[in-house]
Protein backbone atom coordinates (compact mmCIF):
# COMPACT_ATOMS: atom_id res chain seq x y z
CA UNK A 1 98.43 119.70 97.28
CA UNK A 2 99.04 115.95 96.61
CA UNK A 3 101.33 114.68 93.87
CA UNK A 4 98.76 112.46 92.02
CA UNK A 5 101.69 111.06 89.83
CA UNK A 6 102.90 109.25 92.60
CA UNK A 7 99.44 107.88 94.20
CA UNK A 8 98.66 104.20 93.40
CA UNK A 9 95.88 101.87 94.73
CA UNK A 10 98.40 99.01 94.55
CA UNK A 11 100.82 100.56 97.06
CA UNK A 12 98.74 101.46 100.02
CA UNK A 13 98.24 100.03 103.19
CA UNK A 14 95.88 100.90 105.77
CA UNK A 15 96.80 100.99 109.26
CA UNK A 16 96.39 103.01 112.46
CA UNK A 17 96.64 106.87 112.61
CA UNK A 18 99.45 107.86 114.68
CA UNK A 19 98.74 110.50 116.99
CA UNK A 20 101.56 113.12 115.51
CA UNK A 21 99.31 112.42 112.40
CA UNK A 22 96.07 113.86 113.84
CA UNK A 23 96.14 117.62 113.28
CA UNK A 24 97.09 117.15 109.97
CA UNK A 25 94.80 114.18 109.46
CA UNK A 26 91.63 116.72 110.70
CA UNK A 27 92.95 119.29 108.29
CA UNK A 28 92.32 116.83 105.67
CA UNK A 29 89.15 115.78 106.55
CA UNK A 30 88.05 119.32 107.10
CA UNK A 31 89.30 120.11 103.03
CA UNK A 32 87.36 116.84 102.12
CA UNK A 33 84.48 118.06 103.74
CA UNK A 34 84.83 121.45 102.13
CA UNK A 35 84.08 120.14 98.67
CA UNK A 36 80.68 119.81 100.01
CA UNK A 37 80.04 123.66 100.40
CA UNK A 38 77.37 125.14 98.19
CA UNK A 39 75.31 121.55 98.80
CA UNK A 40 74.04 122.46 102.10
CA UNK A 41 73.42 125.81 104.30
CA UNK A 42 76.80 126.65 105.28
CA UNK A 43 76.23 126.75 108.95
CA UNK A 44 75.11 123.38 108.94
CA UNK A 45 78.58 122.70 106.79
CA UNK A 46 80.65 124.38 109.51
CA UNK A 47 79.44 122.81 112.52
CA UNK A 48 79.70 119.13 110.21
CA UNK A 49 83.22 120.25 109.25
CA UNK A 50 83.88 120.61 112.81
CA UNK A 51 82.61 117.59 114.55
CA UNK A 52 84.24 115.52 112.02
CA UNK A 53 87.59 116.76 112.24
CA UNK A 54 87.81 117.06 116.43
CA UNK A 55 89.60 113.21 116.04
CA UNK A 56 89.48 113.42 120.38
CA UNK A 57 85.91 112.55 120.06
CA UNK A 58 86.72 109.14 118.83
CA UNK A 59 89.23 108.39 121.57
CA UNK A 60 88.04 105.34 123.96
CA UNK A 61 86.00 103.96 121.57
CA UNK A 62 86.63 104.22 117.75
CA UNK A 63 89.70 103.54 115.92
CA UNK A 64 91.15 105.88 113.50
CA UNK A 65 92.64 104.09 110.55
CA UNK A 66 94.13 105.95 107.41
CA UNK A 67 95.17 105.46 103.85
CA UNK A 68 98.75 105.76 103.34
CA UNK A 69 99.44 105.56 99.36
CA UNK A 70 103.40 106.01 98.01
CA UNK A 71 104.16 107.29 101.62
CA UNK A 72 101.34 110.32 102.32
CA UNK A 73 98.13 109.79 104.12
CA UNK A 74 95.32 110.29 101.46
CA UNK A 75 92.22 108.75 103.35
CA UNK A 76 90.89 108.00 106.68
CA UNK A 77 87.88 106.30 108.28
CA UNK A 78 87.26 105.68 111.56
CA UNK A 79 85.91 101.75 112.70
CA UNK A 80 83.58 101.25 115.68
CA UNK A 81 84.41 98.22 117.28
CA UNK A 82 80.58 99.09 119.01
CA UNK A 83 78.71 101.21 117.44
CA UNK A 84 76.63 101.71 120.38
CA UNK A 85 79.54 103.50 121.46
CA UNK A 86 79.09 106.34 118.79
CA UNK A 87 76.22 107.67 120.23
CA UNK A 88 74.36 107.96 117.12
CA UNK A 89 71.74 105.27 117.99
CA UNK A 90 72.98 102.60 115.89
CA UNK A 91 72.36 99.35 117.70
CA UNK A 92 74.98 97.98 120.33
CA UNK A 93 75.64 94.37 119.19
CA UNK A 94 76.79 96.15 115.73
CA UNK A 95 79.96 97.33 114.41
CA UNK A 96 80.24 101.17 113.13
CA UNK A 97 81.99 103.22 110.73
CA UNK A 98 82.32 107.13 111.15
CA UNK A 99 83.83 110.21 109.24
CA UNK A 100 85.45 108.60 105.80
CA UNK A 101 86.99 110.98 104.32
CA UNK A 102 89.39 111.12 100.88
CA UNK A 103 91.94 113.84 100.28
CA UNK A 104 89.40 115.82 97.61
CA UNK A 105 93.15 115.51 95.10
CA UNK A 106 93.02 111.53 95.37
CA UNK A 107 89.34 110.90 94.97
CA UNK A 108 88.58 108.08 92.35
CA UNK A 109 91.18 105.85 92.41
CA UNK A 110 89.33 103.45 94.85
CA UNK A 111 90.88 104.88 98.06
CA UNK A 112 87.04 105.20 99.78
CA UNK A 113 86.40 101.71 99.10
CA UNK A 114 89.56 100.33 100.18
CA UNK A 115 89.02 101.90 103.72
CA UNK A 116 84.95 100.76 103.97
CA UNK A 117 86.26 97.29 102.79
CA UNK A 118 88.72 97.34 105.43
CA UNK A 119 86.16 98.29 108.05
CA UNK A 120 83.42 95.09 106.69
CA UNK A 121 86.39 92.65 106.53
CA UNK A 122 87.94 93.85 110.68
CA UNK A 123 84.05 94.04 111.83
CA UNK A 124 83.37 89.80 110.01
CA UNK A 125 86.68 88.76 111.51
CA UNK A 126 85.92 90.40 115.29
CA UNK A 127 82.91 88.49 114.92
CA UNK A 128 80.13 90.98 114.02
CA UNK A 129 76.96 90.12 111.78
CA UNK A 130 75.86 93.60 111.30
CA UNK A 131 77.66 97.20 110.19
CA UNK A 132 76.11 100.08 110.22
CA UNK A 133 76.54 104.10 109.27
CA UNK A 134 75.47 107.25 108.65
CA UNK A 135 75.58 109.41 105.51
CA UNK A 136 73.82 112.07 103.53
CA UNK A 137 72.03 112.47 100.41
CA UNK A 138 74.36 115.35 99.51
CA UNK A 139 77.12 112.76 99.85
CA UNK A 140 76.00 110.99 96.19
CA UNK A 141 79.67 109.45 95.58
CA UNK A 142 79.55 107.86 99.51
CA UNK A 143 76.02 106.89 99.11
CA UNK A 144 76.48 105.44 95.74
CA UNK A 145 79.69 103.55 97.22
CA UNK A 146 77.94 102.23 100.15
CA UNK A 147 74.55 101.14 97.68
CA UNK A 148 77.66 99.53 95.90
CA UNK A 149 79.00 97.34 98.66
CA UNK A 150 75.58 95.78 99.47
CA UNK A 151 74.87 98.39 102.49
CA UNK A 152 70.65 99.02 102.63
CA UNK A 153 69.04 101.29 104.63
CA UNK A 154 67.67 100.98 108.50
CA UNK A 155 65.77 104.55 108.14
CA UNK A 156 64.20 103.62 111.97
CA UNK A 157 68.35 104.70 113.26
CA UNK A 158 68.05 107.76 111.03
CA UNK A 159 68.80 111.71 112.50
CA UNK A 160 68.60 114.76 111.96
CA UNK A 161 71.86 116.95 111.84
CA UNK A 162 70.52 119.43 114.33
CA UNK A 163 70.63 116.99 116.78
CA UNK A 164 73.39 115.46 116.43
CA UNK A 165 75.26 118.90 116.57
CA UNK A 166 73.55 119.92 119.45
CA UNK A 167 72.74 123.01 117.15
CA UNK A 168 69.72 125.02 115.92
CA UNK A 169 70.47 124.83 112.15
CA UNK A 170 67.88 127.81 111.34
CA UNK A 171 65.51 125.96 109.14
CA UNK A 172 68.29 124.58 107.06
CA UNK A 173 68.47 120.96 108.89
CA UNK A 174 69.45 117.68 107.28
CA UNK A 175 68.27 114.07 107.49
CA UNK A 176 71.08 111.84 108.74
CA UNK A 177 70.42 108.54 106.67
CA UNK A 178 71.23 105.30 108.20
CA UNK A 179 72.79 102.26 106.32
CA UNK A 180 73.54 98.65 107.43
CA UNK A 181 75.17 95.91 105.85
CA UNK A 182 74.90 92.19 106.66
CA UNK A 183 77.99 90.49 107.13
């Protein structure tokens, strides 16, 4: 568990995940993931829970960037230089964001945002006039974030989770929303 007394918006930084840092770092993605059980069938939960936290998927192509606040990682997102390079059917010429994810103990202090700001401000200074995503309507605090910071959504990129699983979810499947935001 985190000590909140010592967590502080003002003393983070964001910067690249080291790769010592990655078991733990998909350990705490898989416990903010967790907070979501109960929300949706819990096979489709599992197999989300683990495609988000296998970090080796990213490797070539995404960028894994985390939250450090008073010292301990408390966030992480990972930035798509080209989202075409996700494989989630965004288009190529944009950039991407995948898996945010906030220690479920450090939620609400602004951490989320910090890391989706960071990802709009890297994709307008590489040059990019598009970002898009892919959320849930069970995620209502990342949806209401991204609604927040002016992302709309492109519903013609949107999935299903079944597919993007490579899983038969037993009736219990879940539209993959797609967001952009103009940069």
């Amino acid at each position: 568990m985190l000590d909140m007394t010592m967590l502080d918006k003002n003393t983070t930084i964001i910067r690249p995940a080291t790769g010592k840092e990655r078991p733990d770092l998909s350990v705490m993605i898989a416990r903010a993931f967790e907070t979501y059980r109960g929300a949706i069938p819990d096979r489709a939960l599992f197999e989300y829970i683990a495609l988000s936290a296998d970090l080796e998927q990213h490797k070539g192509h995404g960028d894994i960037m985390v939250l450090e606040s008073a010292g301990k990682v408390v966030g992480s997102v990972v930035y798509y230089p080209k989202a075409g390079d996700e494989g989630l059917g965004l288009p190529a010429g944009w950039a991407g964001i995948r898996t945010l994810a906030v220690h479920p103990s450090a939620r609400g202090r602004g951490f989320g945002r910090s890391l989706i700001e960071y990802c709009i401000d890297r994709a307008r200074r590489e040059g990019y006039g598009t970002i898009g995503l892919h959320t849930a309507d069970f995620m209502k605090h990342a949806v209401a974030l991204y609604r927040a910071l002016s992302f709309g959504r492109c519903p013609q990129y949107d999935l299903w989770a079944s597919d993007i699983l490579n899983t038969d979810l037993g009736g219990g499947d879940i539209l993959v929303t797609a967001f952009k935001r103009t940069l």
